[in-house]
C-alpha atoms as a PDB file:
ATOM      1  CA  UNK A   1     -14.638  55.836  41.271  1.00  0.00           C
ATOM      2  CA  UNK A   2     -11.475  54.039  40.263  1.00  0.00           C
ATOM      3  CA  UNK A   3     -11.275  57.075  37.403  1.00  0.00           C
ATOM      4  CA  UNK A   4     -10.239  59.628  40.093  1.00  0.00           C
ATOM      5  CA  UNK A   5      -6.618  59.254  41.360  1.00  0.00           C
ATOM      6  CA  UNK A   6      -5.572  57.260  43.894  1.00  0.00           C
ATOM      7  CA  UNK A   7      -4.460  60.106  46.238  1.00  0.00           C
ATOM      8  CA  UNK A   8      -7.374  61.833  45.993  1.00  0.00           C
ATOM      9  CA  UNK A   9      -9.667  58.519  46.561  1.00  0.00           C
ATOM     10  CA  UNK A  10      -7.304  58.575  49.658  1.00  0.00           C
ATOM     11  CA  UNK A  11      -7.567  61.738  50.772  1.00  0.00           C
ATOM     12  CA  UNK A  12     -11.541  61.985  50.598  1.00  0.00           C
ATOM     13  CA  UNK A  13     -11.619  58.513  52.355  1.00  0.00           C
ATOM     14  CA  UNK A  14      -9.729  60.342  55.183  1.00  0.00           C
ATOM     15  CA  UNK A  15     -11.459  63.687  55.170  1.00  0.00           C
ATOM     16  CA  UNK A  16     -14.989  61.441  55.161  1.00  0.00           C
ATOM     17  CA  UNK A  17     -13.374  59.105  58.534  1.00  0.00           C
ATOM     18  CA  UNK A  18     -12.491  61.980  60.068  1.00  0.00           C
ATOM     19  CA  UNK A  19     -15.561  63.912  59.888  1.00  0.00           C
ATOM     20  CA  UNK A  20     -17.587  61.292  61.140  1.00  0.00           C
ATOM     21  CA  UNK A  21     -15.248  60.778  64.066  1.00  0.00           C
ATOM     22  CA  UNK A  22     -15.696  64.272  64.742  1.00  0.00           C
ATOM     23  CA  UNK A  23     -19.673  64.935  64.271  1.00  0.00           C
ATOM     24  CA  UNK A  24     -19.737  61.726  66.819  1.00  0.00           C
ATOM     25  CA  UNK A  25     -17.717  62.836  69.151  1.00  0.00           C
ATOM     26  CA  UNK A  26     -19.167  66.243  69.229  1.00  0.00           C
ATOM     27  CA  UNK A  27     -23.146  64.861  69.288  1.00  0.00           C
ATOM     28  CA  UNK A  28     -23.164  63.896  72.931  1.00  0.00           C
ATOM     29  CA  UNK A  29     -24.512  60.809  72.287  1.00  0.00           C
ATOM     30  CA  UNK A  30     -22.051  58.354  73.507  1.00  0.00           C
ATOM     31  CA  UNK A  31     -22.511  59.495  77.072  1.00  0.00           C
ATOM     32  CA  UNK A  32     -21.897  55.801  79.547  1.00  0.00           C
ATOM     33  CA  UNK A  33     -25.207  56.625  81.787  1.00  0.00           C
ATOM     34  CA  UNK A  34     -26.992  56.612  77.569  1.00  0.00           C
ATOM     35  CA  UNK A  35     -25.325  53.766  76.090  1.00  0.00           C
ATOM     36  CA  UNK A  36     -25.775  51.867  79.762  1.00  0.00           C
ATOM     37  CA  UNK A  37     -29.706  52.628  79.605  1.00  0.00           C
ATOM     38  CA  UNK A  38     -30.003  51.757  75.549  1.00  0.00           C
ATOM     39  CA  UNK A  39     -28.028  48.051  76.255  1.00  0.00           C
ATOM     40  CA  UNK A  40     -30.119  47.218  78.974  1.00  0.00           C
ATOM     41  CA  UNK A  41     -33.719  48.370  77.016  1.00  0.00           C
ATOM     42  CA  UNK A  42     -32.600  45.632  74.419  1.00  0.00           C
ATOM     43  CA  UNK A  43     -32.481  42.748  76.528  1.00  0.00           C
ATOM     44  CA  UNK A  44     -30.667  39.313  75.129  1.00  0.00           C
ATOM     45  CA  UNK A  45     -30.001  41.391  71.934  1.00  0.00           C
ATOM     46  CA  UNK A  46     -28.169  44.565  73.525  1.00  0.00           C
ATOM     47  CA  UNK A  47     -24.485  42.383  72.966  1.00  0.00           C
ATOM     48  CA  UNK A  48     -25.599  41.768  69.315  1.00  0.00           C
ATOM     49  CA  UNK A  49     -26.257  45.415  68.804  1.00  0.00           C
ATOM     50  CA  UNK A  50     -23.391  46.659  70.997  1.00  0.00           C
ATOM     51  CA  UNK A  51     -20.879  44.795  68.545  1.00  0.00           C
ATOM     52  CA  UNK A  52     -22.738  46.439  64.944  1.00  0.00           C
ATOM     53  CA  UNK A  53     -22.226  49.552  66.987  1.00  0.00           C
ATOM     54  CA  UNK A  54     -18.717  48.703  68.019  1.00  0.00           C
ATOM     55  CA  UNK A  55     -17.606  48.265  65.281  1.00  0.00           C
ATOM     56  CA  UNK A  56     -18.914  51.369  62.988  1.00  0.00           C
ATOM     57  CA  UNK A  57     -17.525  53.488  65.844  1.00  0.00           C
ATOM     58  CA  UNK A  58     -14.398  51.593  65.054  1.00  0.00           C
ATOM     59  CA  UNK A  59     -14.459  52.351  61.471  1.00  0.00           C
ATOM     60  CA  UNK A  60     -14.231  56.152  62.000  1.00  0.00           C
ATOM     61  CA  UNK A  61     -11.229  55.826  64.634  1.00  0.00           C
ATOM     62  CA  UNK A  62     -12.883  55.070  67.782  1.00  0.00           C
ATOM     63  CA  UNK A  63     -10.410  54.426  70.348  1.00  0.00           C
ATOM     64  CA  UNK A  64     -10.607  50.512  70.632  1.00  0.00           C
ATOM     65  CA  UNK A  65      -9.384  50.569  74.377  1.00  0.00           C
ATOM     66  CA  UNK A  66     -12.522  52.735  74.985  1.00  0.00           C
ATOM     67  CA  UNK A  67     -15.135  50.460  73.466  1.00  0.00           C
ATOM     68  CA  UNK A  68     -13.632  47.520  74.830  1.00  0.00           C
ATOM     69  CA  UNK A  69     -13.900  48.862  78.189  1.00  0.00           C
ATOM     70  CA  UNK A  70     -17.147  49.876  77.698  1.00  0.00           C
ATOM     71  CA  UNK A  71     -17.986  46.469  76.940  1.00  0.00           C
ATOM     72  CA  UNK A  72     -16.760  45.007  80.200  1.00  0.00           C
ATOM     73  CA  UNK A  73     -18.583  47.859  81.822  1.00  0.00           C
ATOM     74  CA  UNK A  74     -21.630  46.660  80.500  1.00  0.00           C
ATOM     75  CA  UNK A  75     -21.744  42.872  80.442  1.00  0.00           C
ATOM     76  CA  UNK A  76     -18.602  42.255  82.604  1.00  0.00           C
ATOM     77  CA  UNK A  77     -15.578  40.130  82.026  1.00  0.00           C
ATOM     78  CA  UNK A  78     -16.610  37.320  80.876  1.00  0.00           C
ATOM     79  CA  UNK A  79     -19.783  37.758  78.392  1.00  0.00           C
ATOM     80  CA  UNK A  80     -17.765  41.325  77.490  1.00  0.00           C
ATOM     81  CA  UNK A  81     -13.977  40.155  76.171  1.00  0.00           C
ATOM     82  CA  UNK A  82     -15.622  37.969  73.471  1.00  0.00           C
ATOM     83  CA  UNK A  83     -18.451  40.779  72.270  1.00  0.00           C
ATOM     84  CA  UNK A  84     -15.032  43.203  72.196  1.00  0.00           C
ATOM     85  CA  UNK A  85     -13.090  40.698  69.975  1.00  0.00           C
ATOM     86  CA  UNK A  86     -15.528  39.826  67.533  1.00  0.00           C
ATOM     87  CA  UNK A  87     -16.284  43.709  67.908  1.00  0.00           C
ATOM     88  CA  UNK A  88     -12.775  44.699  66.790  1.00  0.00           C
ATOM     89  CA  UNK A  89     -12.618  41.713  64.139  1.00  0.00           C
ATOM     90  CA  UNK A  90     -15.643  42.877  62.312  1.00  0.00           C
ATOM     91  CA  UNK A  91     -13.867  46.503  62.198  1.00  0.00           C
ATOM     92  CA  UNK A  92     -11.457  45.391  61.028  1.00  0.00           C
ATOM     93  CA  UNK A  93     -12.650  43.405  57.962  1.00  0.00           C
ATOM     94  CA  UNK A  94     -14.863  46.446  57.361  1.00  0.00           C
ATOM     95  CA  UNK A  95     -12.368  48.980  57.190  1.00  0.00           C
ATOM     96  CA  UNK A  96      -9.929  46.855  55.202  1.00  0.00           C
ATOM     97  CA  UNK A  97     -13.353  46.501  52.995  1.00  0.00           C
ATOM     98  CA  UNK A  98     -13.918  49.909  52.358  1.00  0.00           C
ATOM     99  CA  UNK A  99     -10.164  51.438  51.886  1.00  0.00           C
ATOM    100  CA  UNK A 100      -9.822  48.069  49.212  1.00  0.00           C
ATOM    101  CA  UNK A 101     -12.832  49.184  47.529  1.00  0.00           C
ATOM    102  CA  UNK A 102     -12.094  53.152  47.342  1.00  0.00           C
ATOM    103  CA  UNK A 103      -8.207  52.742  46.664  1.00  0.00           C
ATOM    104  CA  UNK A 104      -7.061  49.345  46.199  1.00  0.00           C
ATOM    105  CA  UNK A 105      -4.769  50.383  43.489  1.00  0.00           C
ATOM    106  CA  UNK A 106      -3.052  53.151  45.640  1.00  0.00           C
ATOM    107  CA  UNK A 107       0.332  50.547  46.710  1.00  0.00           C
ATOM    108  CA  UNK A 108       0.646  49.994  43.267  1.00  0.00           C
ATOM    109  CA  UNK A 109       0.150  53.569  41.893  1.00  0.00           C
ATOM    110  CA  UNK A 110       1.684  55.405  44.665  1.00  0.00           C
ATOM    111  CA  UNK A 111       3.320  54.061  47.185  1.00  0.00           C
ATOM    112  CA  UNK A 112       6.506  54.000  45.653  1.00  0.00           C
ATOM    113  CA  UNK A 113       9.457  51.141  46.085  1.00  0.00           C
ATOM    114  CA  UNK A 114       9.589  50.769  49.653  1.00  0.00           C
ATOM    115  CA  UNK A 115       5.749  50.642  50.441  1.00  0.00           C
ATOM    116  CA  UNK A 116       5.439  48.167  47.500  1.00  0.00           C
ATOM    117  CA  UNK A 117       8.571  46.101  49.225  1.00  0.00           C
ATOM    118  CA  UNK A 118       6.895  46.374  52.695  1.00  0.00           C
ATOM    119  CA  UNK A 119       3.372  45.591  51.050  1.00  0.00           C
ATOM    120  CA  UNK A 120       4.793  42.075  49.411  1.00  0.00           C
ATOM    121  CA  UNK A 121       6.777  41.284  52.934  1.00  0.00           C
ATOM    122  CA  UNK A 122       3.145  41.311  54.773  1.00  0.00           C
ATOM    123  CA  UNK A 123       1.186  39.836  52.324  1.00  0.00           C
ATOM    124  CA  UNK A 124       3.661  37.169  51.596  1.00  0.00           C
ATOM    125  CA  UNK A 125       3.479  36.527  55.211  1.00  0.00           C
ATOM    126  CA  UNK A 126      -0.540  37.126  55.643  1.00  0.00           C
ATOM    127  CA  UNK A 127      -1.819  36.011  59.123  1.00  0.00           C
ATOM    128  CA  UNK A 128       1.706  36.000  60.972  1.00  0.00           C
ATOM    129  CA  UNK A 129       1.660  39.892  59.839  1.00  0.00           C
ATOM    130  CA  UNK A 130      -1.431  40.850  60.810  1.00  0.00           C
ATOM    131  CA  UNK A 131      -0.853  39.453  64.310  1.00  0.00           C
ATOM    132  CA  UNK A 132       2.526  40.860  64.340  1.00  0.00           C
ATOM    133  CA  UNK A 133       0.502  43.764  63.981  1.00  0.00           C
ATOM    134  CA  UNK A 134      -2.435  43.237  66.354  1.00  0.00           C
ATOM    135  CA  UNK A 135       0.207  41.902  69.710  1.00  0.00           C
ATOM    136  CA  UNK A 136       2.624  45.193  69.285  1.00  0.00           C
ATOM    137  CA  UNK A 137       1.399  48.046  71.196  1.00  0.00           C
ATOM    138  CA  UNK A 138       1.530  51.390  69.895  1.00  0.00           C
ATOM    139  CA  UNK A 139       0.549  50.604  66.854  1.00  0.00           C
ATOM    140  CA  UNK A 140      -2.504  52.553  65.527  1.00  0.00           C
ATOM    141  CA  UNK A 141      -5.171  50.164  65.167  1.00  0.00           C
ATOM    142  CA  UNK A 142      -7.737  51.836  63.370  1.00  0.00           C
ATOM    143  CA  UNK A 143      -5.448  52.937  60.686  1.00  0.00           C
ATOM    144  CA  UNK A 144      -3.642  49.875  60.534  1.00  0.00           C
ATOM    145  CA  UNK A 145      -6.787  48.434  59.696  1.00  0.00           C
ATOM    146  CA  UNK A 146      -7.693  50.663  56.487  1.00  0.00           C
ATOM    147  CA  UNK A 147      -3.893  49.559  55.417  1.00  0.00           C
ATOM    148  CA  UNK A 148      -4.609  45.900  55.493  1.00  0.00           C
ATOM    149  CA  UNK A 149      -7.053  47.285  52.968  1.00  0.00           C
ATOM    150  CA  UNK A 150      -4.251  48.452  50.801  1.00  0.00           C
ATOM    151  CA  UNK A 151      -2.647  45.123  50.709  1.00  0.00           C
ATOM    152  CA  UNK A 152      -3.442  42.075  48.817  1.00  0.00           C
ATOM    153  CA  UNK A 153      -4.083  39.693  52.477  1.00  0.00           C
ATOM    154  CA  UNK A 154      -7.252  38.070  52.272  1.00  0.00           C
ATOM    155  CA  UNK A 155     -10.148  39.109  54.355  1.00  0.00           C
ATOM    156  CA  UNK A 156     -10.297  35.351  55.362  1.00  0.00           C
ATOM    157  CA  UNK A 157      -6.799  35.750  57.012  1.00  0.00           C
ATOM    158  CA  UNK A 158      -7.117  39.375  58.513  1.00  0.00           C
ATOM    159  CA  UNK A 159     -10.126  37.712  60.867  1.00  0.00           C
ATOM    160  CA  UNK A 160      -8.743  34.868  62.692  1.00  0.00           C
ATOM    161  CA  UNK A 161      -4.869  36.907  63.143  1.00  0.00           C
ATOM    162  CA  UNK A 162      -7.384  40.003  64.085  1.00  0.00           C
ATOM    163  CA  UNK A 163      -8.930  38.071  66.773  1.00  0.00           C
ATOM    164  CA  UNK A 164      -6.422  36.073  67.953  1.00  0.00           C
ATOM    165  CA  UNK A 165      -3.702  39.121  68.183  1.00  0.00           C
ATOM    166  CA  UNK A 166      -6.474  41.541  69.627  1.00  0.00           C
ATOM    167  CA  UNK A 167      -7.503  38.865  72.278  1.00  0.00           C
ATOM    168  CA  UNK A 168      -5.070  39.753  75.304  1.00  0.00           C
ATOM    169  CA  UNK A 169      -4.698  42.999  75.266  1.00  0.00           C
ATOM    170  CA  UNK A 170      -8.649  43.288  74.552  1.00  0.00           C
ATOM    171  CA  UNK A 171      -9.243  41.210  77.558  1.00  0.00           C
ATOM    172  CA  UNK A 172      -7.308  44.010  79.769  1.00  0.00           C
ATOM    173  CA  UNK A 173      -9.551  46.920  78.703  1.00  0.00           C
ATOM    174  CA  UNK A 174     -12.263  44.908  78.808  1.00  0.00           C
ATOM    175  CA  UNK A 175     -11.176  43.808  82.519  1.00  0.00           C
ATOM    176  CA  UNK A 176     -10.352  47.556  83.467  1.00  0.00           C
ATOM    177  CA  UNK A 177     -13.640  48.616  82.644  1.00  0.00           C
ATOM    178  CA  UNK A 178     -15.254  45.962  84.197  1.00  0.00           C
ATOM    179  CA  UNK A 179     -14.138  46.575  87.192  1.00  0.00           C
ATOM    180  CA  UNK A 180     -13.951  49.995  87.671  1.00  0.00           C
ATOM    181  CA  UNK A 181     -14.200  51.146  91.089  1.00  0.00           C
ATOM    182  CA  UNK A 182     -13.007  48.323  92.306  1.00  0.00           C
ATOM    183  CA  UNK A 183      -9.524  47.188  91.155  1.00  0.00           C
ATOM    184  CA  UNK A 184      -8.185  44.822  93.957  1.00  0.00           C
ATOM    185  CA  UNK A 185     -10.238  41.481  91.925  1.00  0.00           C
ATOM    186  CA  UNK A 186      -7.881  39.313  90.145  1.00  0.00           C
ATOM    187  CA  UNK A 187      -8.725  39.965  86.509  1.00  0.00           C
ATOM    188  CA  UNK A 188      -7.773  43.334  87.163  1.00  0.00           C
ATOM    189  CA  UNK A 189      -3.948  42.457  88.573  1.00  0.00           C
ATOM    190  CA  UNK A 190      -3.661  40.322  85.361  1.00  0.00           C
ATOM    191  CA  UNK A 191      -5.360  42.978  82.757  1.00  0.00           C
ATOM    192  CA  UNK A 192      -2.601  45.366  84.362  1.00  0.00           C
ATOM    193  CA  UNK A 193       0.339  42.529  84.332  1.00  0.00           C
ATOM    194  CA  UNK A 194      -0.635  41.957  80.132  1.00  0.00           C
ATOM    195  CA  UNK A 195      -0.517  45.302  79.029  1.00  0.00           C
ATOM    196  CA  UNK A 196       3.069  45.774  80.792  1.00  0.00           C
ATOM    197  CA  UNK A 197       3.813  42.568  79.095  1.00  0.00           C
ATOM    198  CA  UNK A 198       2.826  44.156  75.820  1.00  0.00           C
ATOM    199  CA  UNK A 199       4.251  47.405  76.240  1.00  0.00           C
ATOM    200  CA  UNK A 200       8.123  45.430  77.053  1.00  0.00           C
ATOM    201  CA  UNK A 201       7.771  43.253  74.362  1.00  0.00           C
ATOM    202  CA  UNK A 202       6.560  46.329  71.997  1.00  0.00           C
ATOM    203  CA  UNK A 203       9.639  48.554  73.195  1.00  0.00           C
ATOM    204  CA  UNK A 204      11.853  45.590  73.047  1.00  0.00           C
ATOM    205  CA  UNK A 205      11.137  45.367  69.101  1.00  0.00           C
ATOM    206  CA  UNK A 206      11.580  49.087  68.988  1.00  0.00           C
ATOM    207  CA  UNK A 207      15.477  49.307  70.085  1.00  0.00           C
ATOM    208  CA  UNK A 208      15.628  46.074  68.603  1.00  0.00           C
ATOM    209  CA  UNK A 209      14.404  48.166  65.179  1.00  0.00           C
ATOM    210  CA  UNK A 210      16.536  50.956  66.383  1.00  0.00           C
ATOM    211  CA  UNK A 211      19.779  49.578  66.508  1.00  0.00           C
ATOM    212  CA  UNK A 212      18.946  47.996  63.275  1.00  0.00           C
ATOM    213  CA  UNK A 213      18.700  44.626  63.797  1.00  0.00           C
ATOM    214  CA  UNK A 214      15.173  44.624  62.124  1.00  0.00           C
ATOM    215  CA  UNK A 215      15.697  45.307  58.644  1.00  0.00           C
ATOM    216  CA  UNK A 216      12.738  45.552  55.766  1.00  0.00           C
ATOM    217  CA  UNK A 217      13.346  42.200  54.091  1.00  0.00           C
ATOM    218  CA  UNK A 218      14.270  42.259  50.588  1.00  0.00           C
ATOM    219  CA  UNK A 219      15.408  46.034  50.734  1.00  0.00           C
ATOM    220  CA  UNK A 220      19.048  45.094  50.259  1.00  0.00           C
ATOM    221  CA  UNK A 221      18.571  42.557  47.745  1.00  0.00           C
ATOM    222  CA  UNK A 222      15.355  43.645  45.257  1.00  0.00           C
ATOM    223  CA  UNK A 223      15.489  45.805  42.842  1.00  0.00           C
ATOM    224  CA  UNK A 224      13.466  48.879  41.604  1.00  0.00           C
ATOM    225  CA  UNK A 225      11.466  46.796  39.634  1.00  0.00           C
ATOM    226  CA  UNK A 226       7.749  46.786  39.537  1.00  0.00           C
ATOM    227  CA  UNK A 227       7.607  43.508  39.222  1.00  0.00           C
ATOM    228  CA  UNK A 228       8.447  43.361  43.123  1.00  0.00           C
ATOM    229  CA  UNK A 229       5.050  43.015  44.714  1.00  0.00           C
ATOM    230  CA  UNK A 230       3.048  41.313  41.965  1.00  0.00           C
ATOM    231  CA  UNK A 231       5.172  38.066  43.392  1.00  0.00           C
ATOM    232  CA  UNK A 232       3.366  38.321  46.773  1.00  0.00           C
ATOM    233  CA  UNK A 233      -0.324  37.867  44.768  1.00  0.00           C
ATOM    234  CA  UNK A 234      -1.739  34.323  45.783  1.00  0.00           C
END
């Protein structure tokens, strides 16, 4: 596989992720009075399976806020916020799998100067990036996760930052859906309160970013030459 270029490894990993997001979606088989009915028929193992399936819906761009209320619609707050997190870790060490697998190389081949610069900032940084990544909203998880793939972080370090940045804001969907139809309980106030939390802090960084007071480390200072990244490898 590594013969074919790395734009075209790229591009067929897309088309494939997309047309399975797609063939899903269109199936019908996702319906919540289904998935409620095939949970409960499993018993003690419906969380187990509810996290494989999680997290393969994850892989081909699932909305995460979706499956992680689902989850609190199924087993509530508390048994459903830690079957969403491990959920959303376990896509996101298999998505960062398969894009390192099927175009690895592509940073290096590709990506030019300023992805290589902005590659070698995260991955000299590892888990604070990643949960950079994971606590600011509006940023796409799913994709995020197949360009963690692309860098050199260790799949050791994307799970704990994964989990730990995807833990509040995964306990407010999970929380929403809970408690659907009835949003006067407590958890609900406070799964409201942290995703307005989120969203300030998030648009803070952006005018912040704007105004440019966030700068790409190292883009004044390196140079052109290749060299760059390969000081980030561990």
């Amino acid at each position: 596989m590594r013969r074919l270029p790395p734009a075209l490894r790229l591009g067929g990993l897309a088309i494939a992720v997309a047309s399975t997001f797609v063939i899903v979606a269109v199936s019908g088989s996702l319906s919540a009075d289904r998935v409620r009915d095939w949970v409960d028929g499993l018993g003690v193992a419906g969380p187990i399976a509810f996290v494989a399936v999680s997290a393969a819906l994850g892989c081909v761009c699932f909305p995460g806020p979706l499956l992680a209320g689902a989850a609190g619609l199924l087993f509530g707050t508390a048994l459903g916020t830690p079957v969403a997190v491990v959920g959303a870790t376990l896509t996101a060490l298999a998505a960062a799998s398969i894009s390192r697998f099927v175009a690895g190389d592509a940073v290096e081949r590709i990506g030019g100067r300023r992805i290589g610069l902005l590659a070698a900032f995260l991955e000299r940084r590892g888990f604070l990036s990643v949960l950079a990544i994971r606590l600011l909203p509006g940023v796409p998880y799913n994709l995020c996760n197949y360009a963690l793939g692309l860098t050199r972080i260790p799949l050791a370090t994307i799970a704990p930052a994964t989990a730990l940045g995807t833990a509040p804001r995964t306990f407010a969907y999970v929380a929403l859906g809970g408690s659907f139809g009835d949003f006067s309980r407590p958890e609900t106030k406070a799964a409201v309160a942290i995703i307005i939390a989120m969203w300030i802090g998030g648009l803070a960084v952006g005018i912040a970013q704007s105004r440019g007071r966030l700068r790409l480390p190292g883009s004044a200072s390196a140079t052109s030459s290749p060299g760059v990244r390969s000081e980030a490898r561990p």
